[in-house]
PDB file of N, CA and C in Angstrom:
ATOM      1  N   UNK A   1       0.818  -1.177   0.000  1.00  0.00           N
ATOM      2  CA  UNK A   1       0.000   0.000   0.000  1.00  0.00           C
ATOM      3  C   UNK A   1       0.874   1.258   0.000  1.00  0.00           C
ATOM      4  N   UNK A   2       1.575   1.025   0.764  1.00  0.00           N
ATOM      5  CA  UNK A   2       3.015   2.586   1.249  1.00  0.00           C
ATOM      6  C   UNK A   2       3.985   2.287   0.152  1.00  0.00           C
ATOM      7  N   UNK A   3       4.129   1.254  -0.689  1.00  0.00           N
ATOM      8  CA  UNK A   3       5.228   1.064  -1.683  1.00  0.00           C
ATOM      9  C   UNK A   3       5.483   1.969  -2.866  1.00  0.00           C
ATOM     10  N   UNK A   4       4.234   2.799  -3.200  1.00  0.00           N
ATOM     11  CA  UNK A   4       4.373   3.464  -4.267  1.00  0.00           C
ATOM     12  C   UNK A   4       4.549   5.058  -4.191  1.00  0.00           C
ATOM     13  N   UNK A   5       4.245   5.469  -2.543  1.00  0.00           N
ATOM     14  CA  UNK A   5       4.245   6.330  -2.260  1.00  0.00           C
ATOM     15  C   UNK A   5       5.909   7.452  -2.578  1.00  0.00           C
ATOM     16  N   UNK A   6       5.544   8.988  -2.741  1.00  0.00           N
ATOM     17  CA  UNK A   6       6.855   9.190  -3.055  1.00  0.00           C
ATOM     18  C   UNK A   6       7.565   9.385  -1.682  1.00  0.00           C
ATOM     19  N   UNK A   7       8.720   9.722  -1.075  1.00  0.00           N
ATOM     20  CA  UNK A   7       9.142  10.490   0.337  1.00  0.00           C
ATOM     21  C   UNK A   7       8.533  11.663   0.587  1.00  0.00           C
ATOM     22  N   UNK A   8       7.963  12.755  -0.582  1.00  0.00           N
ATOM     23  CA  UNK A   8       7.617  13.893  -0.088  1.00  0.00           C
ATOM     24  C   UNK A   8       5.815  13.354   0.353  1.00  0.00           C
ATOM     25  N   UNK A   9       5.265  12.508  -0.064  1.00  0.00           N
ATOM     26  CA  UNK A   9       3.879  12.201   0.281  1.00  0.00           C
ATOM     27  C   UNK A   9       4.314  11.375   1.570  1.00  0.00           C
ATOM     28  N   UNK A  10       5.225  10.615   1.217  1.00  0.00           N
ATOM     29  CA  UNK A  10       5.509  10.370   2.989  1.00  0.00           C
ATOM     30  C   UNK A  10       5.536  10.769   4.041  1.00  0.00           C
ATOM     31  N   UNK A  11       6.175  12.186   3.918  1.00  0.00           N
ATOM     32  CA  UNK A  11       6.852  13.009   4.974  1.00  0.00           C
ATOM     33  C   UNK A  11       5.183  13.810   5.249  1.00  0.00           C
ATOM     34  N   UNK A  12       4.706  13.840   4.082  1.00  0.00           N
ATOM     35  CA  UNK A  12       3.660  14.965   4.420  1.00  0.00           C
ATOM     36  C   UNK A  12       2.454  14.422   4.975  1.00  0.00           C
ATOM     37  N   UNK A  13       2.456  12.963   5.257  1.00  0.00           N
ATOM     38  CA  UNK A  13       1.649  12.513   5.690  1.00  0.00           C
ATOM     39  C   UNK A  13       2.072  12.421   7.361  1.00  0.00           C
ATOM     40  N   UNK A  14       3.285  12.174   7.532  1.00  0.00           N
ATOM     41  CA  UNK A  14       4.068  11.876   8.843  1.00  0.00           C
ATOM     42  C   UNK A  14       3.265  13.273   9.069  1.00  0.00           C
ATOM     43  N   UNK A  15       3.562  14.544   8.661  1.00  0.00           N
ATOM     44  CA  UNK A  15       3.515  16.138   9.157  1.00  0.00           C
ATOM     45  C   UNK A  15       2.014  16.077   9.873  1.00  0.00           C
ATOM     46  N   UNK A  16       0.980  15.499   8.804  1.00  0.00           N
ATOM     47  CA  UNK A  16      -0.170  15.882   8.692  1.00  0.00           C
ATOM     48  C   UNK A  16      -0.195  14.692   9.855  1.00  0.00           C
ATOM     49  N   UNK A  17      -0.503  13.488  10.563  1.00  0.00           N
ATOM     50  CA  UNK A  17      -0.445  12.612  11.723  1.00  0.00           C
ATOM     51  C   UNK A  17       0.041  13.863  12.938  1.00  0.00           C
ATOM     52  N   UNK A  18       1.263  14.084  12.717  1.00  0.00           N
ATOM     53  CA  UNK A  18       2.087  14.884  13.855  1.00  0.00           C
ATOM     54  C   UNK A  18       0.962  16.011  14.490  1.00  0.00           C
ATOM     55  N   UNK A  19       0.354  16.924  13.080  1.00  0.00           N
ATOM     56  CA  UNK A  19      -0.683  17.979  13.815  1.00  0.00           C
ATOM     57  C   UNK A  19      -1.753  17.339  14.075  1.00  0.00           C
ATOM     58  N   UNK A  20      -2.441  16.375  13.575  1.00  0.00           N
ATOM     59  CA  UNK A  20      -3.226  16.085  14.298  1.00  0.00           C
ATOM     60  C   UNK A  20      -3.180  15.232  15.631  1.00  0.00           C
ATOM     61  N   UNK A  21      -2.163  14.716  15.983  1.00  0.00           N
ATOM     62  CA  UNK A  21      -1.999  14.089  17.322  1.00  0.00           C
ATOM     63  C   UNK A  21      -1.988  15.174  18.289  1.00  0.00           C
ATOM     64  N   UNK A  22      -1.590  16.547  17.528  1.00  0.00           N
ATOM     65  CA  UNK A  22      -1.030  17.642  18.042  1.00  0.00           C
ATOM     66  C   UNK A  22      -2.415  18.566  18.535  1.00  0.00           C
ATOM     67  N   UNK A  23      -3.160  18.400  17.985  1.00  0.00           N
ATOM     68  CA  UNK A  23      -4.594  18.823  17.893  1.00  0.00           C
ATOM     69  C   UNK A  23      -5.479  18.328  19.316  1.00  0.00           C
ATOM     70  N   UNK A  24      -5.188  16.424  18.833  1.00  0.00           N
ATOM     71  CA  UNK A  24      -5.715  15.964  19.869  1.00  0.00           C
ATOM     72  C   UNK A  24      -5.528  16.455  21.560  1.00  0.00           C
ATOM     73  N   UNK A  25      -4.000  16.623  21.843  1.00  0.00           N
ATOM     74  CA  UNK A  25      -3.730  16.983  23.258  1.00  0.00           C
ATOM     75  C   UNK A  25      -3.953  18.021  23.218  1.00  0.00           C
ATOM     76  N   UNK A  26      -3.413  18.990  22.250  1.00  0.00           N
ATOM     77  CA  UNK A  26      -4.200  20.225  22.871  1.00  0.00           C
ATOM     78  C   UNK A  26      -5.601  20.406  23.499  1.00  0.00           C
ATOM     79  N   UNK A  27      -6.645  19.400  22.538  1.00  0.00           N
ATOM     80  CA  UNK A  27      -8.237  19.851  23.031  1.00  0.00           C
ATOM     81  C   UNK A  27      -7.552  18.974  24.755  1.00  0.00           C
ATOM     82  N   UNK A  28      -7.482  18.020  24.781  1.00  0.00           N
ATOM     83  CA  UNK A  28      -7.354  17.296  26.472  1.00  0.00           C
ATOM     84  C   UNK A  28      -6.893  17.674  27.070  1.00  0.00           C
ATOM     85  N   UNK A  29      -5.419  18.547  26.801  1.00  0.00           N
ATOM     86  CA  UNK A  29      -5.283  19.632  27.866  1.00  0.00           C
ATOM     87  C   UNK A  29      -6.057  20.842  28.328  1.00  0.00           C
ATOM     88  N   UNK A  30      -6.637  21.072  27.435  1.00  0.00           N
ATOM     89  CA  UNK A  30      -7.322  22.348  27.836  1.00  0.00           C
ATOM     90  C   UNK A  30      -9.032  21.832  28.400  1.00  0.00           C
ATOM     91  N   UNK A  31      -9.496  20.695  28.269  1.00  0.00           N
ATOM     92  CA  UNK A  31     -10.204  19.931  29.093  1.00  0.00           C
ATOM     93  C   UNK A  31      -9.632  19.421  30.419  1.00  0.00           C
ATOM     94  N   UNK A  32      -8.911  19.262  29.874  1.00  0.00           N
ATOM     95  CA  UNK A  32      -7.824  18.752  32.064  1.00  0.00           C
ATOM     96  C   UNK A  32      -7.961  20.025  33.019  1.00  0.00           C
ATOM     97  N   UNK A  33      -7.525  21.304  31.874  1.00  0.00           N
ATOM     98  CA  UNK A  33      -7.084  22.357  32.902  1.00  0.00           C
ATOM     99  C   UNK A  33      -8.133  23.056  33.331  1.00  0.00           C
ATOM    100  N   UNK A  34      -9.892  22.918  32.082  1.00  0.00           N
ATOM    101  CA  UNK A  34     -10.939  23.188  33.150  1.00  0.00           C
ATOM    102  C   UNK A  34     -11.262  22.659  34.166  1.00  0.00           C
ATOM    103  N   UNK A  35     -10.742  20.966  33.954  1.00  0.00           N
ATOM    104  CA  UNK A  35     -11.669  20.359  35.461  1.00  0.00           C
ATOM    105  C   UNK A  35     -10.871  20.663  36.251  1.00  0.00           C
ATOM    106  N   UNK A  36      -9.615  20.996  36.488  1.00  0.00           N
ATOM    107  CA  UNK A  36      -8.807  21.283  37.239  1.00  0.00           C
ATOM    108  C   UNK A  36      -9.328  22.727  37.775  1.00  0.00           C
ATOM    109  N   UNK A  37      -9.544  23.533  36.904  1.00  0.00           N
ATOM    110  CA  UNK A  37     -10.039  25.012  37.729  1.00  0.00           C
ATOM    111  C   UNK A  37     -10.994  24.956  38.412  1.00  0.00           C
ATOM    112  N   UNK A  38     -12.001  23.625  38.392  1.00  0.00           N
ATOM    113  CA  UNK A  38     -13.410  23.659  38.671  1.00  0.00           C
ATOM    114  C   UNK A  38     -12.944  22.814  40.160  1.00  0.00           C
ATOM    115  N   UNK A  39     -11.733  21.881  40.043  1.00  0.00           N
ATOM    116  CA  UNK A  39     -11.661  21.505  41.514  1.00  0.00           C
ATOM    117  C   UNK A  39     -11.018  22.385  41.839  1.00  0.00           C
ATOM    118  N   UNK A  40      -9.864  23.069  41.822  1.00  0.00           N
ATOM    119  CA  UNK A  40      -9.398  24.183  42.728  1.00  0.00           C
ATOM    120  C   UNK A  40     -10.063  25.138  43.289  1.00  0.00           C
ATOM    121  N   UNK A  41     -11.302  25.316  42.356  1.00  0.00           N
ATOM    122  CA  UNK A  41     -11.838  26.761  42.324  1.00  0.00           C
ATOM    123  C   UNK A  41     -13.154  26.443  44.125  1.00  0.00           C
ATOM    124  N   UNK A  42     -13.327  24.917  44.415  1.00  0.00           N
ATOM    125  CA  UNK A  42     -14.232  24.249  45.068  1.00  0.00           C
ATOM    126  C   UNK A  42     -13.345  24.791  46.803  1.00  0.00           C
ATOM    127  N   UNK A  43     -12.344  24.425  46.841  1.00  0.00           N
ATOM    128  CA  UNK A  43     -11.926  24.744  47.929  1.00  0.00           C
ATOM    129  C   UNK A  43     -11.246  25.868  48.526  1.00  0.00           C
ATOM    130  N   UNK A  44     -11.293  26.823  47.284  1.00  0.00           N
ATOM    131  CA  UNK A  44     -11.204  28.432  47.500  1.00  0.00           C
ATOM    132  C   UNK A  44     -12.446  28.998  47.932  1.00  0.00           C
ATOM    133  N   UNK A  45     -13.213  28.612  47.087  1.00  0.00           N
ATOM    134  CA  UNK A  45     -14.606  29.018  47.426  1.00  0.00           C
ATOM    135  C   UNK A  45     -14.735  28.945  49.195  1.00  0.00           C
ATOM    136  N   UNK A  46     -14.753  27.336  49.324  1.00  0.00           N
ATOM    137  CA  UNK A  46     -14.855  27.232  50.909  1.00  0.00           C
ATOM    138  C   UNK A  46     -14.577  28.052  51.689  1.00  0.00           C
ATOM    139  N   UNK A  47     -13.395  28.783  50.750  1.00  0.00           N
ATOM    140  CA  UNK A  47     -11.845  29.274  51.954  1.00  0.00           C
ATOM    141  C   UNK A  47     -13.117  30.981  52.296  1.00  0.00           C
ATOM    142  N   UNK A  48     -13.109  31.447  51.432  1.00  0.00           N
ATOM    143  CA  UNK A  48     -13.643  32.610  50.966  1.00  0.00           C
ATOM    144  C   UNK A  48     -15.200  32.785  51.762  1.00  0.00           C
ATOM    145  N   UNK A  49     -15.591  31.466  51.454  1.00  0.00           N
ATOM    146  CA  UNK A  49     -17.116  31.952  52.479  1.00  0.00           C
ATOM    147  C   UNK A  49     -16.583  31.760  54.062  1.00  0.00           C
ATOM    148  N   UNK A  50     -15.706  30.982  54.265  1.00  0.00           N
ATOM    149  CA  UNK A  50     -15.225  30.956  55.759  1.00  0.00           C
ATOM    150  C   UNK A  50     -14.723  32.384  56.674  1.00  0.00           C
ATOM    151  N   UNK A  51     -14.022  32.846  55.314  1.00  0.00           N
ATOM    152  CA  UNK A  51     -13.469  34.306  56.113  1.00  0.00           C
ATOM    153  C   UNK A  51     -14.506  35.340  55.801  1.00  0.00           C
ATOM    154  N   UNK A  52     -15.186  34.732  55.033  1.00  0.00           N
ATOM    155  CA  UNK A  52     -16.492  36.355  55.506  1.00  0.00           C
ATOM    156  C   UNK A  52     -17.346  35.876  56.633  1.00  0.00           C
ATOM    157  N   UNK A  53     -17.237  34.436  57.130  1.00  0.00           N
ATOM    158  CA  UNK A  53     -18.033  34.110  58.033  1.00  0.00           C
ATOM    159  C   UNK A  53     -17.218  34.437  59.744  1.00  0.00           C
ATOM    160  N   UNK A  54     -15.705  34.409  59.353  1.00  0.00           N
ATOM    161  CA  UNK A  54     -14.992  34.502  60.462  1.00  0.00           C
ATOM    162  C   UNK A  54     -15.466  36.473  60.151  1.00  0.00           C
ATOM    163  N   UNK A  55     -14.844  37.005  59.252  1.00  0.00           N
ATOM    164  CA  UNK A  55     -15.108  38.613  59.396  1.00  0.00           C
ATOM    165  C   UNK A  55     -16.384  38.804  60.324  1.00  0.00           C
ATOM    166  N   UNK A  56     -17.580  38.818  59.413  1.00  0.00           N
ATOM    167  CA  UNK A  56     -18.784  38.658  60.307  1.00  0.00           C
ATOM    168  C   UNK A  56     -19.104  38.808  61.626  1.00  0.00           C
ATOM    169  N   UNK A  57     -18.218  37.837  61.981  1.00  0.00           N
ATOM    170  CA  UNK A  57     -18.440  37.161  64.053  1.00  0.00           C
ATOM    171  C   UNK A  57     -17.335  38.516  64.359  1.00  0.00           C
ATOM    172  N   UNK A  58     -16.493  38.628  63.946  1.00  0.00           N
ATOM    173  CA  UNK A  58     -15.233  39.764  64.292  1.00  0.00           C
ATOM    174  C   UNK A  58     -16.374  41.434  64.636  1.00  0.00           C
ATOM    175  N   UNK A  59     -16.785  41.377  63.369  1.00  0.00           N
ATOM    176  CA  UNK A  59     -17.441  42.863  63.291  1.00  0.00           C
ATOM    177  C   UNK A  59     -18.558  43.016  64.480  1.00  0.00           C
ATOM    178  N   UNK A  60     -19.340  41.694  64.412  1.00  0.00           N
ATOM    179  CA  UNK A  60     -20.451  41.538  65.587  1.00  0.00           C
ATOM    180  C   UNK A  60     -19.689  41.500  67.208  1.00  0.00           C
ATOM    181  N   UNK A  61     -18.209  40.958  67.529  1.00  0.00           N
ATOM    182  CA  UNK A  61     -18.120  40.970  68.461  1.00  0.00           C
ATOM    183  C   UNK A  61     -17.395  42.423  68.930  1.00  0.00           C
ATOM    184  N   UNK A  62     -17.030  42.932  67.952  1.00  0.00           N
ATOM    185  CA  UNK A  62     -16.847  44.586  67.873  1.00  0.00           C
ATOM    186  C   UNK A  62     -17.981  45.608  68.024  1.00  0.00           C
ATOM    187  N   UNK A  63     -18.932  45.089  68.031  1.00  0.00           N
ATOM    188  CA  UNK A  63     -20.593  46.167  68.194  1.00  0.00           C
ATOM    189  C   UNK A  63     -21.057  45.462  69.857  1.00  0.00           C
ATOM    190  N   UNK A  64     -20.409  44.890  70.412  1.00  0.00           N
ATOM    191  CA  UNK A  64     -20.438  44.386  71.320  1.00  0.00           C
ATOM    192  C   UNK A  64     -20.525  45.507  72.756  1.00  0.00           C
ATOM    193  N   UNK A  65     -21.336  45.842  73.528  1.00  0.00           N
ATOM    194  CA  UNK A  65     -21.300  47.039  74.080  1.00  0.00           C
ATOM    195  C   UNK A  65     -19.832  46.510  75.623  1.00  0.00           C
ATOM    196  N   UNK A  66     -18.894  47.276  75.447  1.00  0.00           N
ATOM    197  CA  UNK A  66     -17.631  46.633  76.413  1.00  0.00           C
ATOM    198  C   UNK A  66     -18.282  46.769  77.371  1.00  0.00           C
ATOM    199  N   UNK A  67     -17.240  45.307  78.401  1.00  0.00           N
ATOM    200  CA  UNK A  67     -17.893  45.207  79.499  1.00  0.00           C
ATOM    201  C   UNK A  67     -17.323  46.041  80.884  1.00  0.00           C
ATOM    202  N   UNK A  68     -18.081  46.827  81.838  1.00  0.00           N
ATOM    203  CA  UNK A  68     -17.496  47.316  82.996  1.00  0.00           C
ATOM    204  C   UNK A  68     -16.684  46.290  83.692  1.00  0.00           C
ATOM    205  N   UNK A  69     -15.670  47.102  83.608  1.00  0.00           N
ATOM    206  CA  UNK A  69     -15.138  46.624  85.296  1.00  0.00           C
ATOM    207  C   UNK A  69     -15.881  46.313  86.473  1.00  0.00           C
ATOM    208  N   UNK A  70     -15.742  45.283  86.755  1.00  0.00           N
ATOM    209  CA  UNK A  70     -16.506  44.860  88.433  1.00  0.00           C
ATOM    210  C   UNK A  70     -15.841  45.610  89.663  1.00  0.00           C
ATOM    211  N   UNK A  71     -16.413  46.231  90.756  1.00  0.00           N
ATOM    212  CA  UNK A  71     -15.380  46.840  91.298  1.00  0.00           C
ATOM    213  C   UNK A  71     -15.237  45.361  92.261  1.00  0.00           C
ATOM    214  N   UNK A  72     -13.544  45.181  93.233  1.00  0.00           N
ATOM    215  CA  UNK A  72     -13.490  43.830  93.800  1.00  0.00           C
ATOM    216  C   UNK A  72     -14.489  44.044  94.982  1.00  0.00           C
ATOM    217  N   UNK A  73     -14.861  43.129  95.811  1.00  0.00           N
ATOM    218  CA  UNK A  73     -15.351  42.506  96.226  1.00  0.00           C
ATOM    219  C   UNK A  73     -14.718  42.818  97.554  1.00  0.00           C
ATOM    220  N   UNK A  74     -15.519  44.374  98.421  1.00  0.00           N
ATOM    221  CA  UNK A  74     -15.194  44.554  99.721  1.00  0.00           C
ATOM    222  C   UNK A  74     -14.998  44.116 100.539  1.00  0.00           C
ATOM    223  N   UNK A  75     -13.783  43.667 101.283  1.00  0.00           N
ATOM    224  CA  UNK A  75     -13.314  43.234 102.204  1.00  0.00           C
ATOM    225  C   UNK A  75     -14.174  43.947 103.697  1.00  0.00           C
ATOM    226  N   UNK A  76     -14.761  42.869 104.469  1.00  0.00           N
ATOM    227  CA  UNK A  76     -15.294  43.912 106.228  1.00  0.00           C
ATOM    228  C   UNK A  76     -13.837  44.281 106.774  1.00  0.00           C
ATOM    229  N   UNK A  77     -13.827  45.232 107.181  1.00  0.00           N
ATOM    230  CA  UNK A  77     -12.932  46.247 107.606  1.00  0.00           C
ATOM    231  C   UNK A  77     -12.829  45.889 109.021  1.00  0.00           C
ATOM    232  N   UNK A  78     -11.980  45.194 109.271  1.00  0.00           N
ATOM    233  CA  UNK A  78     -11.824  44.872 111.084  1.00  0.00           C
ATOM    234  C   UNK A  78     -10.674  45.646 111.809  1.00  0.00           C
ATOM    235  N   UNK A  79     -11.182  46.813 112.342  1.00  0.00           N
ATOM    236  CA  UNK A  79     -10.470  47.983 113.014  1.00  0.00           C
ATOM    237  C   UNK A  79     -10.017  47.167 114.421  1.00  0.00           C
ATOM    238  N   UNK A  80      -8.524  46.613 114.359  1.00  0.00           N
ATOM    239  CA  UNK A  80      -7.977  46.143 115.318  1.00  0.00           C
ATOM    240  C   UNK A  80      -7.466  47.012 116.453  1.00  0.00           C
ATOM    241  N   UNK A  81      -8.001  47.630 117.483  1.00  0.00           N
ATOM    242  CA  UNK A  81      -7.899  48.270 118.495  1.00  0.00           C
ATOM    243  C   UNK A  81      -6.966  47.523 119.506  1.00  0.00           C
ATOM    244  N   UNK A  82      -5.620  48.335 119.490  1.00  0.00           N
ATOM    245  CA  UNK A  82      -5.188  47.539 120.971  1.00  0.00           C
ATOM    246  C   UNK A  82      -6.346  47.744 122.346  1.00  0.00           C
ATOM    247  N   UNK A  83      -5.722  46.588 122.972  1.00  0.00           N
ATOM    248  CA  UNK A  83      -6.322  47.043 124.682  1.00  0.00           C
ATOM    249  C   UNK A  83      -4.872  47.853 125.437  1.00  0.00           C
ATOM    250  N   UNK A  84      -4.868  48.787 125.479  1.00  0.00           N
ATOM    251  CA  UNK A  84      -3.733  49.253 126.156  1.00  0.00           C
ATOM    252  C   UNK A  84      -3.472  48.941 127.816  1.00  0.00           C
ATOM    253  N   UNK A  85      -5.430  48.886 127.995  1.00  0.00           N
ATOM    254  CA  UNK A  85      -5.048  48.337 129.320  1.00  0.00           C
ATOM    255  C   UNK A  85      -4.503  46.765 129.720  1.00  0.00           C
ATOM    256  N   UNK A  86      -4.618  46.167 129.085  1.00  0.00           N
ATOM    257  CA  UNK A  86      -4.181  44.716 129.157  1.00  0.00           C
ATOM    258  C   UNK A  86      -3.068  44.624 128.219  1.00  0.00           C
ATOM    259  N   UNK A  87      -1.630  44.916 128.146  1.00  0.00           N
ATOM    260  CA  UNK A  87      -1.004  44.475 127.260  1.00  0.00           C
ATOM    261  C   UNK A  87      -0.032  42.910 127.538  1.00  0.00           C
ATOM    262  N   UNK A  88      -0.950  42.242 127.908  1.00  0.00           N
ATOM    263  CA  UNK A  88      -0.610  40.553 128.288  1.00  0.00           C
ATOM    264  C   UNK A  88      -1.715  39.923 126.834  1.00  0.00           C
ATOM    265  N   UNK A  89      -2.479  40.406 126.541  1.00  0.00           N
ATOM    266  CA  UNK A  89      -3.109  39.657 125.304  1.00  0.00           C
ATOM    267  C   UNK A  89      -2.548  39.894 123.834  1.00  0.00           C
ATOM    268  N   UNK A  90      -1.735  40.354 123.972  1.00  0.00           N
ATOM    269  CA  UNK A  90      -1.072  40.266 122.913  1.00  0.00           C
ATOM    270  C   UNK A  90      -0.064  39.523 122.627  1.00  0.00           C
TER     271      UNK A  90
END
């Protein structure tokens, strides 16, 4: 079948195989690299609703009316009076 062929119909057939193999990966790469954007794009997303969900709680705990100081917790005041007249109890 290939016996009668000349080298330049040879070669130009080799050429014409070469672009189209060449054809082929191109379309599958550029099919790989959508599904690929479509999974990357899945766990950015996540990332992205998380920090407006962390922002969110931030801004709300910022409208937060601050809290007073407690004043501590009065000690009873025990006014230790010597006995001057008895100074044996001490």
């Amino acid at each position: 079948m290939f016996a009668n062929l000349k080298i330049r119909t040879g070669l130009l057939a080799v050429v014409l195989t070469f672009v189209a193999l060449s054809v082929v990966a191109i379309g599958y790469g550029r099919c790989s690299a959508r599904q690929d954007g479509m999974v990357i794009g899945t766990p950015d997303n996540a990332g992205v609703q998380q920090n407006v969900l962390i922002r969110d709680a931030y801004i709300a705990a910022l409208r937060l009316p601050a809290a007073k100081p407690q004043d501590p917790p009065r000690a009873s005041r025990k006014t230790i009076v010597a006995d001057t007249d008895n100074w044996e109890s001490f």
